[in-house]
Protein backbone atom coordinates (compact mmCIF):
# COMPACT_ATOMS: atom_id res chain seq x y z
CA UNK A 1 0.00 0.00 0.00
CA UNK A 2 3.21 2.79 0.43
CA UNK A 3 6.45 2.36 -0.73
CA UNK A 4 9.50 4.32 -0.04
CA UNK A 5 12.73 3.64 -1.62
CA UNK A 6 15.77 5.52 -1.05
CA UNK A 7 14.13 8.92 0.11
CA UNK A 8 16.91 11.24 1.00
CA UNK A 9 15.58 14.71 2.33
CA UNK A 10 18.09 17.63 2.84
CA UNK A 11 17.10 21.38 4.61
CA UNK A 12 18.64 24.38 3.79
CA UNK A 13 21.19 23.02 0.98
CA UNK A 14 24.32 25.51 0.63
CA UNK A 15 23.34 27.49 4.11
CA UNK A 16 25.32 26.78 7.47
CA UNK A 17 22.09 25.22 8.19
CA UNK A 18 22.11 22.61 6.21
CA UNK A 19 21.11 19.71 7.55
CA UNK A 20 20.36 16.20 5.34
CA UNK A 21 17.39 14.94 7.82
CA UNK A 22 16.73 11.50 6.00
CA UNK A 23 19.12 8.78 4.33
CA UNK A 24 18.48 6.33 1.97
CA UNK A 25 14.78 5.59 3.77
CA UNK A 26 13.18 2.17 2.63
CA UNK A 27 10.14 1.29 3.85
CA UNK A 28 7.19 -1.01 2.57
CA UNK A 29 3.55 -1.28 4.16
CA UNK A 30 1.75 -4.04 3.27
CA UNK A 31 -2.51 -3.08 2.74
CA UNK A 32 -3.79 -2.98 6.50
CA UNK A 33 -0.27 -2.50 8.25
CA UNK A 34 -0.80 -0.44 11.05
CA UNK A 35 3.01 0.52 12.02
CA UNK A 36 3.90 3.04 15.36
CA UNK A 37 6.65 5.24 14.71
CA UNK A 38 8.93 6.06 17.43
CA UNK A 39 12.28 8.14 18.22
CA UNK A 40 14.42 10.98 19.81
CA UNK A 41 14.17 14.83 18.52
CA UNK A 42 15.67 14.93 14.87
CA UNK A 43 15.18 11.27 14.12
CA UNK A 44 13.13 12.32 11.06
CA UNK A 45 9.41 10.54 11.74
CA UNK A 46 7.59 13.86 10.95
CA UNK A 47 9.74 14.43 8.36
CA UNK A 48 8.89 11.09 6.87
CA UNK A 49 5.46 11.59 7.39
CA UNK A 50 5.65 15.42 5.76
CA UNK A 51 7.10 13.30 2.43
CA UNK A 52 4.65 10.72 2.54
CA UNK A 53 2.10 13.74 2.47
CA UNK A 54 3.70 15.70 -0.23
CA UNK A 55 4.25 18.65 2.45
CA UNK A 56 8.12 18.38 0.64
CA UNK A 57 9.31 17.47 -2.33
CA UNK A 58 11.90 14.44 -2.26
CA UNK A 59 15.60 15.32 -2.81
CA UNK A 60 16.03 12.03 -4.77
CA UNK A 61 13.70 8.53 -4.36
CA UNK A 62 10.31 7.15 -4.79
CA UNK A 63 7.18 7.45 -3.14
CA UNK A 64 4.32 4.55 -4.24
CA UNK A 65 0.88 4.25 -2.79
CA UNK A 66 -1.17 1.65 -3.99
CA UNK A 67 0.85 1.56 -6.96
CA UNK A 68 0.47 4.65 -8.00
CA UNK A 69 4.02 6.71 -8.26
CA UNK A 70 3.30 9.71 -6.12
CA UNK A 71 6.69 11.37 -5.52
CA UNK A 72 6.33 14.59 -8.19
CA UNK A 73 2.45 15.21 -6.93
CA UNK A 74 2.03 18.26 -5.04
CA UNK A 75 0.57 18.35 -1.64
CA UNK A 76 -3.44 18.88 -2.63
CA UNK A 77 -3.21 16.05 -5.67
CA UNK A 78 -2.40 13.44 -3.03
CA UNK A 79 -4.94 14.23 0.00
CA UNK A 80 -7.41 12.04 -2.43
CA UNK A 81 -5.28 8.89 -0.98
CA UNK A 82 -4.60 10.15 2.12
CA UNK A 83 -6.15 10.71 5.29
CA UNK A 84 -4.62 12.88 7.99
CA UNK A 85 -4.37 13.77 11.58
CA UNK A 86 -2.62 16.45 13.17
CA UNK A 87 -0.88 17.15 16.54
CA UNK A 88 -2.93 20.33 17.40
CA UNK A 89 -6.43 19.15 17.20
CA UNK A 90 -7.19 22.83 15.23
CA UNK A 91 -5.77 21.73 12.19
CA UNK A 92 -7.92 19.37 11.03
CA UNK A 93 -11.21 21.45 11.36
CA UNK A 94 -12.48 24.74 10.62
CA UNK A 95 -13.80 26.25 14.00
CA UNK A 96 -15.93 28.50 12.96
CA UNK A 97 -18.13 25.64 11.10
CA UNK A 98 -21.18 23.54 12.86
CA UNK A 99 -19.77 20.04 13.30
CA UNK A 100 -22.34 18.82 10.71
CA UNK A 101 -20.69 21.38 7.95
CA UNK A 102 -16.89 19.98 8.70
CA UNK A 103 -18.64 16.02 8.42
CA UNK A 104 -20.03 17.52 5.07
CA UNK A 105 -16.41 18.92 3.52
CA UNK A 106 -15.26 15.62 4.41
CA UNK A 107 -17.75 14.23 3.34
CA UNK A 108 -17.50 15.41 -0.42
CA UNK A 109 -13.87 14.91 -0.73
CA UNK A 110 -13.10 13.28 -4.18
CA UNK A 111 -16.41 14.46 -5.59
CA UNK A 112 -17.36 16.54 -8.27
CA UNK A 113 -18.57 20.18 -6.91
CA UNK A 114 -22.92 20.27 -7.96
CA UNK A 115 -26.14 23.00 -7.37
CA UNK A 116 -27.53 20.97 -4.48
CA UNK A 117 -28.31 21.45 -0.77
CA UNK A 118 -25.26 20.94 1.05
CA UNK A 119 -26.61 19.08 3.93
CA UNK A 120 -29.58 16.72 2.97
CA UNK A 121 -31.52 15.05 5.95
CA UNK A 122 -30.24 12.07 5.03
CA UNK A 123 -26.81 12.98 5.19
CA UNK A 124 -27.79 14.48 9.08
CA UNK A 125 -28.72 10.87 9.87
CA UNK A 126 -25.57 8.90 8.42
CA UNK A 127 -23.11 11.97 10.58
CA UNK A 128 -25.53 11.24 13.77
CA UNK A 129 -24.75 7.25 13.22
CA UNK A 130 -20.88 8.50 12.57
CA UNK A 131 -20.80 9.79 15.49
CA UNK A 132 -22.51 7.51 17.98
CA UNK A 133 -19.90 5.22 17.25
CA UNK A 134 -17.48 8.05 19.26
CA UNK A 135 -19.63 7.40 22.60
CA UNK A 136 -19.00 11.49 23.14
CA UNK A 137 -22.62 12.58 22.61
CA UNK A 138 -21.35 14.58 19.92
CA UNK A 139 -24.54 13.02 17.40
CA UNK A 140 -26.45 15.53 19.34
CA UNK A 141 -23.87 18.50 18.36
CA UNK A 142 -24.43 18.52 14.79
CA UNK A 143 -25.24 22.24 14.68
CA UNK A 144 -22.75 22.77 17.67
CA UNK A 145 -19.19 25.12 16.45
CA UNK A 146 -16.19 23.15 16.36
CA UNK A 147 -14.43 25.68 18.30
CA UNK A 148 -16.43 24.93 21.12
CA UNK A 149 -15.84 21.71 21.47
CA UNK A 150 -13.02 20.57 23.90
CA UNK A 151 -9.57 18.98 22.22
CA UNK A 152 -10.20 15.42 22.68
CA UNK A 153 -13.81 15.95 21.27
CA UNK A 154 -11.98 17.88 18.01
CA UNK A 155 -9.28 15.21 17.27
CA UNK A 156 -12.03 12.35 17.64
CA UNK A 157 -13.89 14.11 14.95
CA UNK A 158 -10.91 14.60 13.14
CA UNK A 159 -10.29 11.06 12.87
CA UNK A 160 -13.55 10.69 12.13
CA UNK A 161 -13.29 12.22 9.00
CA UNK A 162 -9.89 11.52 8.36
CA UNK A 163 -10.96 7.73 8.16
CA UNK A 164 -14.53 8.67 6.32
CA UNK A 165 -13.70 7.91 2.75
CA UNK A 166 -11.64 5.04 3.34
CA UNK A 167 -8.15 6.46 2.39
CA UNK A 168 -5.68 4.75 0.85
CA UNK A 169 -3.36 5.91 3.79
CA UNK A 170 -4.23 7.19 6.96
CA UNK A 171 -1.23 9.48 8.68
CA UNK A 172 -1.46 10.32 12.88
CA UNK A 173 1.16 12.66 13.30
CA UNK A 174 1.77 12.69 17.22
CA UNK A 175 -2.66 13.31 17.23
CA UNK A 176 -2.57 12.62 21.03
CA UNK A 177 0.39 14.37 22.15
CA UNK A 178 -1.68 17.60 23.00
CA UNK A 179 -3.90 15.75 25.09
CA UNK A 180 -4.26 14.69 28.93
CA UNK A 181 -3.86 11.49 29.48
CA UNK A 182 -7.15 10.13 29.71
CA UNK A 183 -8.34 11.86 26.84
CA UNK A 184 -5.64 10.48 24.82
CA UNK A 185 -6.51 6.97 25.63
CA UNK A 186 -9.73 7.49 24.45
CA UNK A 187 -8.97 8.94 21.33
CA UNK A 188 -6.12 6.13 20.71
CA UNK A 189 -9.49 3.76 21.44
CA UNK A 190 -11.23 5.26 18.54
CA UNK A 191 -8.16 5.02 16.60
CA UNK A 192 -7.93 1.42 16.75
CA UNK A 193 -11.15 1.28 16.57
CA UNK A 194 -11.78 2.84 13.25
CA UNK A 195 -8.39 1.71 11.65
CA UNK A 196 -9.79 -2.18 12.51
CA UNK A 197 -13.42 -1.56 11.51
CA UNK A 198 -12.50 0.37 7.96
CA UNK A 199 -9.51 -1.87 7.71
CA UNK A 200 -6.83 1.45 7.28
CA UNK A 201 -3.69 1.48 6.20
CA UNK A 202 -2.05 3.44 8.70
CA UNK A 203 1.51 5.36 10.12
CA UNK A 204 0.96 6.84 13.97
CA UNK A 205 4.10 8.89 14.82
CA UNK A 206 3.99 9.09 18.55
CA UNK A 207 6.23 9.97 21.73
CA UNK A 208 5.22 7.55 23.90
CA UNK A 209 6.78 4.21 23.84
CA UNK A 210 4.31 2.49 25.61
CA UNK A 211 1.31 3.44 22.83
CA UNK A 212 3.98 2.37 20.17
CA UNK A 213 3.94 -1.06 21.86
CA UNK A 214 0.32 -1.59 22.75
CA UNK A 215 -0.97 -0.15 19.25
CA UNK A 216 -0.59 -1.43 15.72
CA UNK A 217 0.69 -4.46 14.28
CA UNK A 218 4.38 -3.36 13.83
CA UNK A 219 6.68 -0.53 15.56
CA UNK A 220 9.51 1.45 13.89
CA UNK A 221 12.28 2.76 15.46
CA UNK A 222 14.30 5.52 13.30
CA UNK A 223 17.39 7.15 14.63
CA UNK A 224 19.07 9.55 12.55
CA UNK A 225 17.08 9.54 9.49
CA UNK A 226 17.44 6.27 9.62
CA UNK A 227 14.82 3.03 10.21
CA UNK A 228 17.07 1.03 12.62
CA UNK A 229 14.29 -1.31 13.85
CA UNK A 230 11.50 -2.81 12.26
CA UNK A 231 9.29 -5.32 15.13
CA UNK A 232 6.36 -7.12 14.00
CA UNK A 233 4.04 -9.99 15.14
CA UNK A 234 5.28 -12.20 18.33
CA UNK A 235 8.17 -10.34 18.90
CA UNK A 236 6.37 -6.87 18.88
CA UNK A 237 3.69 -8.29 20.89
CA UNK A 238 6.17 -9.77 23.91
CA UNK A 239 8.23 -6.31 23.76
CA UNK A 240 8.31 -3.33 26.84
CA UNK A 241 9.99 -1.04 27.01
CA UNK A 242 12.89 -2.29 28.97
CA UNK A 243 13.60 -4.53 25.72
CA UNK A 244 12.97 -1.48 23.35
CA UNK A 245 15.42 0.58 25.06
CA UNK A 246 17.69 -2.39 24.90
CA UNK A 247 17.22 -3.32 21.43
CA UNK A 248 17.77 0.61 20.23
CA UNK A 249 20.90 0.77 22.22
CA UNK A 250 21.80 -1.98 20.11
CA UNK A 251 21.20 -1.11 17.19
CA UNK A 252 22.15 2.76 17.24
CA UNK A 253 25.14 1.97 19.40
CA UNK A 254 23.87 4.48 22.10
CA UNK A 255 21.70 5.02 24.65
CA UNK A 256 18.25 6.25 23.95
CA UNK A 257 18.01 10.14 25.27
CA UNK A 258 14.31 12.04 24.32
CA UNK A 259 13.19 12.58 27.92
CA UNK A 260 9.47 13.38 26.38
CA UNK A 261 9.20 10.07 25.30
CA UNK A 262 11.15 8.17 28.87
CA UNK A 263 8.38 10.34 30.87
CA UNK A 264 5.80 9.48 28.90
């Protein structure tokens, strides 16, 4: 479902910033992968994700999904494959829209533009059934603004429509890491929840080490552009984070030092 092959990204070329963030990145995902992305500050996950997106250009490399070659499509031609999540549960919604108006825009994506009520009554019905499935009472928000509506309740609806149309690929870039705690587990709930029930293709970039271990199918570890471990199936299943910390020391040949993700 994605393929990367030899992605090299470098920032600010011929600056005394430059700084060459990715190296000769392979990665495959196989059609309902569901792969956790962890590692320190400057490891290049966001980055990776950014490419994937078409946020930047590639310096040199490929970029497949679903067999389609993707890697000279801008930003805006590739959101019809993809499905995304932000950090900063703002992004994904317009505020100033009813939450039955941002279902709608998601709603439509992919479709040809038409003289038609935008919001049928049937429509209203299929977003109230959406959105039961949340268990946050938001099917009785419909004409509620997004802007009132508190983080957790934002990046649940987000996902919502992020996962609507089925993408091709669905991309969680750190989506709980503005959250409290318990609102983050229940918005990782829904994650799994909708990735399983839609059968996604997904990436989740996240801090936290333990959510990289209890979630998904298979956890990446990248270190300096770099994947340097790739767990899947028994062995991703027995791991804590004892062993992960073990196993990147490892591998990278030194110790494991982002305190946001130890304390998480």
């Amino acid at each position: 479902m994605l393929e990367l092959k030899k992605i090299n990204k470098t920032f600010n070329v011929g600056t005394i910033n430059e700084k060459q963030v990715l190296f000769d990145l392979d990665l495959t995902l196989e059609e309902g992968d569901f792969v956790t992305i962890i590692g320190g500050n400057g490891a290049g996950k966001s980055t990776m994700l950014n490419m994937v997106a078409g946020v930047y250009p590639v310096d040199s490399g490929s970029i497949t999904i679903d067999g389609i070659d993707v890697t000279s499509l801008p930003e805006h031609k590739r959101a019809k494959y993809i499905g995304r999540v932000f950090q900063d549960p703002r992004m994904g919604t317009a505020s100033d829209m009813w939450v039955e108006e941002n279902m709608s825009i998601a709603d439509s994506r992919g479709h040809r533009r038409g003289i038609r009520w935008a919001i049928t009554d049937k429509d209203r019905y299929r977003y109230k059934e959406q959105l039961e499935l949340l268990d946050l009472g938001l099917e009785k928000r419909l004409q509620t603004k997004m802007g009132l509506l508190s983080g957790g309740q934002r990046q649940a609806i987000t996902l919502l429509m992020a996962a609507m149309k089925k993408p091709k690929l669905l991309l969680l870039d750190e989506h709980t890491a503005a959250l409290d705690p318990k609102t983050a587990a229940k918005v990782l709930e829904i994650t799994d929840k909708l990735i399983n029930e839609n059968k996604l293709t997904a990436l989740m970039v996240t801090h936290n080490m333990k959510d990289a271990i209890v979630h998904g199918n298979r956890l990446i570890m990248m270190n300096a552009g770099k994947i340097i471990l790739d767990i899947r199936g028994e062995e991703k299943k027995n791991l804590t984070v004892e062993s992960l910390l073990n196993a990147f020391t490892k591998a990278s040949g030194a110790e494991f030092t982002n305190d946001r993700a130890l304390l998480s």
